[in-house]
PDB file of N, CA and C in Angstrom:
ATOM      1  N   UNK A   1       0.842  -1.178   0.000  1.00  0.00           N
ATOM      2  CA  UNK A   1       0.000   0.000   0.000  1.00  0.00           C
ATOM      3  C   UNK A   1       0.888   1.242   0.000  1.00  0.00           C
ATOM      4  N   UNK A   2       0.451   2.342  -0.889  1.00  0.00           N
ATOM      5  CA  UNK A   2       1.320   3.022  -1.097  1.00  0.00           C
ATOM      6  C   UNK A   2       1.371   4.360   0.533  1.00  0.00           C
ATOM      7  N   UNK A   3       2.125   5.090   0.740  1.00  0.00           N
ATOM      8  CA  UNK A   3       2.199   5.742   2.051  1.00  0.00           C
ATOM      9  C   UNK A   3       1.138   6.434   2.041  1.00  0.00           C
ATOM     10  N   UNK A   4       0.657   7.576   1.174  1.00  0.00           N
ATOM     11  CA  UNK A   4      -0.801   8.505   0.689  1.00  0.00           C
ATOM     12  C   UNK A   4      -1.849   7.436   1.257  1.00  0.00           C
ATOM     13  N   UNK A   5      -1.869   6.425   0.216  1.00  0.00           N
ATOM     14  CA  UNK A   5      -3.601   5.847   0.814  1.00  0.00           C
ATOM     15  C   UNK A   5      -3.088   5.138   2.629  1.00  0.00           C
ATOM     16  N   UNK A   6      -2.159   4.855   2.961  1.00  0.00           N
ATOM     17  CA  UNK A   6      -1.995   4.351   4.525  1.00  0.00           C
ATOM     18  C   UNK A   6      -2.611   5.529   5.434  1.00  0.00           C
ATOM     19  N   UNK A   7      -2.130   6.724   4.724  1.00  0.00           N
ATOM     20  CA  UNK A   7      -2.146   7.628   5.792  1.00  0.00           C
ATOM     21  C   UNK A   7      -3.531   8.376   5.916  1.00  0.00           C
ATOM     22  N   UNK A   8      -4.305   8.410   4.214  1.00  0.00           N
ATOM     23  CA  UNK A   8      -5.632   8.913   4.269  1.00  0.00           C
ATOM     24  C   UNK A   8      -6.848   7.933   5.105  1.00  0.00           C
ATOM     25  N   UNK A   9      -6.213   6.589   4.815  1.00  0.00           N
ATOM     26  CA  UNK A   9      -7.224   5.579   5.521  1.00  0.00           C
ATOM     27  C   UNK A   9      -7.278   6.063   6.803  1.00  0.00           C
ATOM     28  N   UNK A  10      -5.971   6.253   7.276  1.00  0.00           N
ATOM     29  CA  UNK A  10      -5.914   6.580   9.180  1.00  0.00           C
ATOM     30  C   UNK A  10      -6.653   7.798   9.118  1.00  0.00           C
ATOM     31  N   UNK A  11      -6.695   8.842   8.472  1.00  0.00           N
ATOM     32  CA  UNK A  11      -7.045   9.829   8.668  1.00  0.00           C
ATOM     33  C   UNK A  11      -8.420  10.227   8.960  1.00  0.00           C
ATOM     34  N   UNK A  12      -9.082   9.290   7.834  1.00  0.00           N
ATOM     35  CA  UNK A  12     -10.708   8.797   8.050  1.00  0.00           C
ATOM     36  C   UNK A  12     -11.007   8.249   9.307  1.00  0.00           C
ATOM     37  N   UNK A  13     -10.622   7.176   9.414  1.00  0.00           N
ATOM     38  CA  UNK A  13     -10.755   6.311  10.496  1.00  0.00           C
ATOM     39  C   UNK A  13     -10.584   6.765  11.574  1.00  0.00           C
ATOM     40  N   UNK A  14      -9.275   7.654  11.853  1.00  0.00           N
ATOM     41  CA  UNK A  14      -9.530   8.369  13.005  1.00  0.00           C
ATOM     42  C   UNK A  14     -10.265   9.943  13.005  1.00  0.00           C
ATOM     43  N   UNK A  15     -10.922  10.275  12.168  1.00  0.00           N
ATOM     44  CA  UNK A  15     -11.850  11.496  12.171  1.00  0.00           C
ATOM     45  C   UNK A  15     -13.396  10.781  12.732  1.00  0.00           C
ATOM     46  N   UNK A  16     -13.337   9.725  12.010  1.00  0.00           N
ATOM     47  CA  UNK A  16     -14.838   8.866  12.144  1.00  0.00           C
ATOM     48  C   UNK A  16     -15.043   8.485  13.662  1.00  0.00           C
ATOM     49  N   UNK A  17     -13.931   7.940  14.225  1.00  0.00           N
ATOM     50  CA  UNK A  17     -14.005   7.165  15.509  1.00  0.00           C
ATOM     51  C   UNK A  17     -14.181   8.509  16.717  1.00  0.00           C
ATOM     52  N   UNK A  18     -13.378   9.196  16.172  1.00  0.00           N
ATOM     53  CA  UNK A  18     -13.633  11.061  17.198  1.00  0.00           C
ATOM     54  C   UNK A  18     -15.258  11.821  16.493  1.00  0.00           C
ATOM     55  N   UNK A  19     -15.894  11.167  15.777  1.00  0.00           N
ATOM     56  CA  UNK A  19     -17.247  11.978  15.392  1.00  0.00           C
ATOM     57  C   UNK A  19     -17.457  12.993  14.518  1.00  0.00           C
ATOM     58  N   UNK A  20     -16.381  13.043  14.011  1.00  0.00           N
ATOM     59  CA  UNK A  20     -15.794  14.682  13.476  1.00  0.00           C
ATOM     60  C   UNK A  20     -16.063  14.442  11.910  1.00  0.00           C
ATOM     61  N   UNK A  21     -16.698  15.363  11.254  1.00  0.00           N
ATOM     62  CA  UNK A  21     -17.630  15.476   9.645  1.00  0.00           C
ATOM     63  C   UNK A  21     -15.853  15.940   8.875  1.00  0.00           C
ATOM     64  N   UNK A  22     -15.551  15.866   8.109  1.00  0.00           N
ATOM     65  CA  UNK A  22     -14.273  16.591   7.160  1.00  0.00           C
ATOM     66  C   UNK A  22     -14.107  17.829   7.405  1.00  0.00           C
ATOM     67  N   UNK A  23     -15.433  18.817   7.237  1.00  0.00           N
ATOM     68  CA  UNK A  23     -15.530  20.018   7.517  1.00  0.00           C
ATOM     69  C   UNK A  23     -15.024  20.555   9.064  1.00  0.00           C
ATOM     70  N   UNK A  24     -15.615  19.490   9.968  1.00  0.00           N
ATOM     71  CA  UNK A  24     -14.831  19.751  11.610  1.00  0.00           C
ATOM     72  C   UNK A  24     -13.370  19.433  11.478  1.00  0.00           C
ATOM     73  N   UNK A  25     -13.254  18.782  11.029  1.00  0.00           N
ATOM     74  CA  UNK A  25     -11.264  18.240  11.112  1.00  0.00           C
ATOM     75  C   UNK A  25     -10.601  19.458  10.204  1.00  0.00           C
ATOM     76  N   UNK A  26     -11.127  19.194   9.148  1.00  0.00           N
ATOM     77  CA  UNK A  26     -10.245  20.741   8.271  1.00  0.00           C
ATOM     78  C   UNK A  26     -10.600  22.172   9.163  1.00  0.00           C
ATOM     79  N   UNK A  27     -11.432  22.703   9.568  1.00  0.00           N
ATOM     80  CA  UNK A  27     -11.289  23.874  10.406  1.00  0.00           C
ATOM     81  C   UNK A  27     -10.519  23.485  11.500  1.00  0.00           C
ATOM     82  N   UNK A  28      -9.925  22.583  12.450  1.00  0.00           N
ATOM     83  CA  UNK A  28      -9.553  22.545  13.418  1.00  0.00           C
ATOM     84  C   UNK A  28      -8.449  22.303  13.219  1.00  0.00           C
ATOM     85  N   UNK A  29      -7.986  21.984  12.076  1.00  0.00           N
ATOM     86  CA  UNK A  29      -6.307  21.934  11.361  1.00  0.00           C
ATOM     87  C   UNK A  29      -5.610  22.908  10.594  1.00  0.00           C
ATOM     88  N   UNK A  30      -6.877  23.415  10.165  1.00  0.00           N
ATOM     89  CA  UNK A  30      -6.518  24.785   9.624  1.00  0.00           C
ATOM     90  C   UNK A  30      -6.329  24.708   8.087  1.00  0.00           C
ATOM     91  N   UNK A  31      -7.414  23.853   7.365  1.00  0.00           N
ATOM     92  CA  UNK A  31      -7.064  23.187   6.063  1.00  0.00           C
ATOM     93  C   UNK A  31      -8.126  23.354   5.474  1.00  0.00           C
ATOM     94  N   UNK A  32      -8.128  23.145   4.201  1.00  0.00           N
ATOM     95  CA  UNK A  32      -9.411  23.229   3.359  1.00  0.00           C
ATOM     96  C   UNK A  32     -10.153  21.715   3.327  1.00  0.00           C
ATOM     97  N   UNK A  33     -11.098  22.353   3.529  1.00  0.00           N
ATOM     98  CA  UNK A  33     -11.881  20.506   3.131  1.00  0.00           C
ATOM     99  C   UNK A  33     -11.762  20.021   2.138  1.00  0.00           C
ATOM    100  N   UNK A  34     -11.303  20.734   1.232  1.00  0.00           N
ATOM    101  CA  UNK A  34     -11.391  19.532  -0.306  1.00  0.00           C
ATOM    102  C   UNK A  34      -9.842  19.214   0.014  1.00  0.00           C
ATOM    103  N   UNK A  35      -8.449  20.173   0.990  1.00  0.00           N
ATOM    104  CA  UNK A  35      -7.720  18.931   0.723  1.00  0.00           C
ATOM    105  C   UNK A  35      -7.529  18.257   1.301  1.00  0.00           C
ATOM    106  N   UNK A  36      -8.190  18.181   2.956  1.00  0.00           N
ATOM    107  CA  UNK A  36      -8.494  16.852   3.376  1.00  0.00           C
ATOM    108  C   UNK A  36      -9.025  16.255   2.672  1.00  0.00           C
ATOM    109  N   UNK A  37      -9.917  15.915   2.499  1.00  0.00           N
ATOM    110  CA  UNK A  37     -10.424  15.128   1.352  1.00  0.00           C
ATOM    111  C   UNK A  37      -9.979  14.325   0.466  1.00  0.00           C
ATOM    112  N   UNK A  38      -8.664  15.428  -0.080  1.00  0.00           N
ATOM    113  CA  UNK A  38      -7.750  14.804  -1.425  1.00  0.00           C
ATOM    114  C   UNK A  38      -6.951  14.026  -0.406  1.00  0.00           C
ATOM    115  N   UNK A  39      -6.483  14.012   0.701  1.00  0.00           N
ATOM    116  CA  UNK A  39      -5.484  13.548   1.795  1.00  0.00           C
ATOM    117  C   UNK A  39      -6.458  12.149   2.138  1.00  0.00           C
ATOM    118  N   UNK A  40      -7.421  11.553   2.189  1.00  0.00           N
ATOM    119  CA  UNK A  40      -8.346  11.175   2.764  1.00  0.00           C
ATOM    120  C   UNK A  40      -8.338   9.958   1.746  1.00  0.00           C
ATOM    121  N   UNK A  41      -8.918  10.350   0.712  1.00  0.00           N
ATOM    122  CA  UNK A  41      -8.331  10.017  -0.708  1.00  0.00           C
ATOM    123  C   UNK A  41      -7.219   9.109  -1.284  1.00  0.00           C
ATOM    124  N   UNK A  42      -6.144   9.553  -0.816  1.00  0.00           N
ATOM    125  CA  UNK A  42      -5.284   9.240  -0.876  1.00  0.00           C
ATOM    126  C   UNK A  42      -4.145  10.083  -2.319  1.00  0.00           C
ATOM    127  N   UNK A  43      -4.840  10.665  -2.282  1.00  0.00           N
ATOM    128  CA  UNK A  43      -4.825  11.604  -3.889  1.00  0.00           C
ATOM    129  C   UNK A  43      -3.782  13.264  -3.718  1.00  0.00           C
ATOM    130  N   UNK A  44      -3.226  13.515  -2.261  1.00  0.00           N
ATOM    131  CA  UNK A  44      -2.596  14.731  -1.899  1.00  0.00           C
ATOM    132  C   UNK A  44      -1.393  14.149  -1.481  1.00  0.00           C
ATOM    133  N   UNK A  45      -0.448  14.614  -1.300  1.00  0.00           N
ATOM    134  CA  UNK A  45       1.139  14.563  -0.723  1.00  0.00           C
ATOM    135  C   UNK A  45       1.222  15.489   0.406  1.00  0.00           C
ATOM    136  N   UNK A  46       0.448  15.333   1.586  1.00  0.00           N
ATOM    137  CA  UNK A  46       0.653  16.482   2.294  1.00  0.00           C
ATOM    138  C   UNK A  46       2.034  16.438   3.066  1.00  0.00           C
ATOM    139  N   UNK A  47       2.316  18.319   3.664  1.00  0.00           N
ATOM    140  CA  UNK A  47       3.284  18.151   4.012  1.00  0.00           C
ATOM    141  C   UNK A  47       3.747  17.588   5.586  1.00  0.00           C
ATOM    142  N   UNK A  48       5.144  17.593   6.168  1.00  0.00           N
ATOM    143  CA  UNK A  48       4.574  17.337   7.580  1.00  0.00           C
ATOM    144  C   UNK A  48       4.278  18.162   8.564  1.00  0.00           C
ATOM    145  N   UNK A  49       4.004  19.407   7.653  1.00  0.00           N
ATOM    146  CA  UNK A  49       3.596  20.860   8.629  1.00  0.00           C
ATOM    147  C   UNK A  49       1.526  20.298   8.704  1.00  0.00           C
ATOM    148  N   UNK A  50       1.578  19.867   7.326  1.00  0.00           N
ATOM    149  CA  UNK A  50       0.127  19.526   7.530  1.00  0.00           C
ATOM    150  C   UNK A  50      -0.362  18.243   8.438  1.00  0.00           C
ATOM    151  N   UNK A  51       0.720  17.280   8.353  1.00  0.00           N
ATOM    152  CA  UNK A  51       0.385  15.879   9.270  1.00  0.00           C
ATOM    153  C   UNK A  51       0.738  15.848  10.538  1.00  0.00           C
ATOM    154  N   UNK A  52       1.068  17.115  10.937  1.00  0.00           N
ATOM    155  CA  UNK A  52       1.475  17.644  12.627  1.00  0.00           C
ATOM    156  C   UNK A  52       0.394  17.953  13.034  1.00  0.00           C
ATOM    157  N   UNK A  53      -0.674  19.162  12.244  1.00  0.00           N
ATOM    158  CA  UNK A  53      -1.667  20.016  12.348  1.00  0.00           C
ATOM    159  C   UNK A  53      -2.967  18.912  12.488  1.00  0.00           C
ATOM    160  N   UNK A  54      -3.174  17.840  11.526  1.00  0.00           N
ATOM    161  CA  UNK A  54      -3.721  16.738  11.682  1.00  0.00           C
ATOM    162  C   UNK A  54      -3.693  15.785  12.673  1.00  0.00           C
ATOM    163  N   UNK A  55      -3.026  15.584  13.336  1.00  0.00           N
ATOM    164  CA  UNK A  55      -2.476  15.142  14.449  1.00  0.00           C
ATOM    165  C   UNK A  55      -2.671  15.950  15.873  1.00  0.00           C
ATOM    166  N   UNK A  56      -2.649  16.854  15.894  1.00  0.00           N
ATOM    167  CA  UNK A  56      -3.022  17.579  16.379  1.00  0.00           C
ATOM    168  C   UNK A  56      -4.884  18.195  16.893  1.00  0.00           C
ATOM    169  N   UNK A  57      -5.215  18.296  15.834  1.00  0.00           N
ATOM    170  CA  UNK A  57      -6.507  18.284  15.628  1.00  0.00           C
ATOM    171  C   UNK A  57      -7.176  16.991  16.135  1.00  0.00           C
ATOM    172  N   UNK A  58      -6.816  15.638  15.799  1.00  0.00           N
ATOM    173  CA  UNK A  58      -7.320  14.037  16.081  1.00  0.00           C
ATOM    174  C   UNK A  58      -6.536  14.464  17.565  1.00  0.00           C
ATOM    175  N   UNK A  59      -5.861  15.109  18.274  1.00  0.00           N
ATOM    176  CA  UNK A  59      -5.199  14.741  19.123  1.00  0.00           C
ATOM    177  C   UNK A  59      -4.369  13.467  19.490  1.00  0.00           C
ATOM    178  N   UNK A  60      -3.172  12.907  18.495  1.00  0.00           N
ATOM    179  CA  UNK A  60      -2.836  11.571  18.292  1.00  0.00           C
ATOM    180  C   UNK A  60      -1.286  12.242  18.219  1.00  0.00           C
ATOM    181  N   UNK A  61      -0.839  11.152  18.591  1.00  0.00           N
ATOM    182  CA  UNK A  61       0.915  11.361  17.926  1.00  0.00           C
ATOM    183  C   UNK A  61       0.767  11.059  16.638  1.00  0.00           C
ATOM    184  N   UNK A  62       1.708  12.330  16.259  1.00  0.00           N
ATOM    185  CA  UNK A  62       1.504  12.016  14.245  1.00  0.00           C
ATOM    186  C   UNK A  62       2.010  10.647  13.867  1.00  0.00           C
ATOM    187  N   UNK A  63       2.957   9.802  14.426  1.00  0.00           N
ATOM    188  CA  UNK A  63       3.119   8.326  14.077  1.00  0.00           C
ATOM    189  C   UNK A  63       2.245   7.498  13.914  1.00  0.00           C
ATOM    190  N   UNK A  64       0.863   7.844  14.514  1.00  0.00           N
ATOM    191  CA  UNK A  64      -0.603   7.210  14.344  1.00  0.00           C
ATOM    192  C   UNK A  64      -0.851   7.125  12.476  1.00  0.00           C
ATOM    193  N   UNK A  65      -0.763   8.236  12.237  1.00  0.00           N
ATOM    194  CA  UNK A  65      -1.082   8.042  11.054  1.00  0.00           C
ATOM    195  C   UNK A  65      -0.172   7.206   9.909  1.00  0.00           C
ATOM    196  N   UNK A  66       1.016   6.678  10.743  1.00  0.00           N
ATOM    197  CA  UNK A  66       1.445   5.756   9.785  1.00  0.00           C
ATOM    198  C   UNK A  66       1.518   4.679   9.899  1.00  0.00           C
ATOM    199  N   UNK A  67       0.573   4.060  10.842  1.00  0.00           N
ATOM    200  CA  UNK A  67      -0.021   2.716  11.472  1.00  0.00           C
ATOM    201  C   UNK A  67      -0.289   1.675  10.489  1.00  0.00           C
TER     202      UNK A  67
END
């Protein structure tokens, strides 16, 4: 599995399991919803200024997302 879709799967999965719509996680990360979305997807390269902010937001150590 390539790293993009590992990390968008977690990203879902842990937005879903915290209750949180795309629109709640991207305002609380400070991101646009379509590129969560594209991140989600598996379809964005985000950076790790963005997978800190994500992490942050899920409240997780960013290593979560490479589970």
């Amino acid at each position: 599995m390539r790293w993009e879709d590992r990390v968008g799967a977690n990203v879902r999965r842990l937005r879903r399991a915290k209750g949180l719509s795309q629109e709640a996680l991207a305002h609380e990360a400070g991101m646009a919803m379509r590129y969560l979305a594209g991140i989600e997807r598996g379809e964005e390269n985000p950076s790790l200024v963005f997978l800190v902010k994500l992490a942050e937001a899920l409240e997780i150590h960013p290593a979560r997302l490479f589970d």
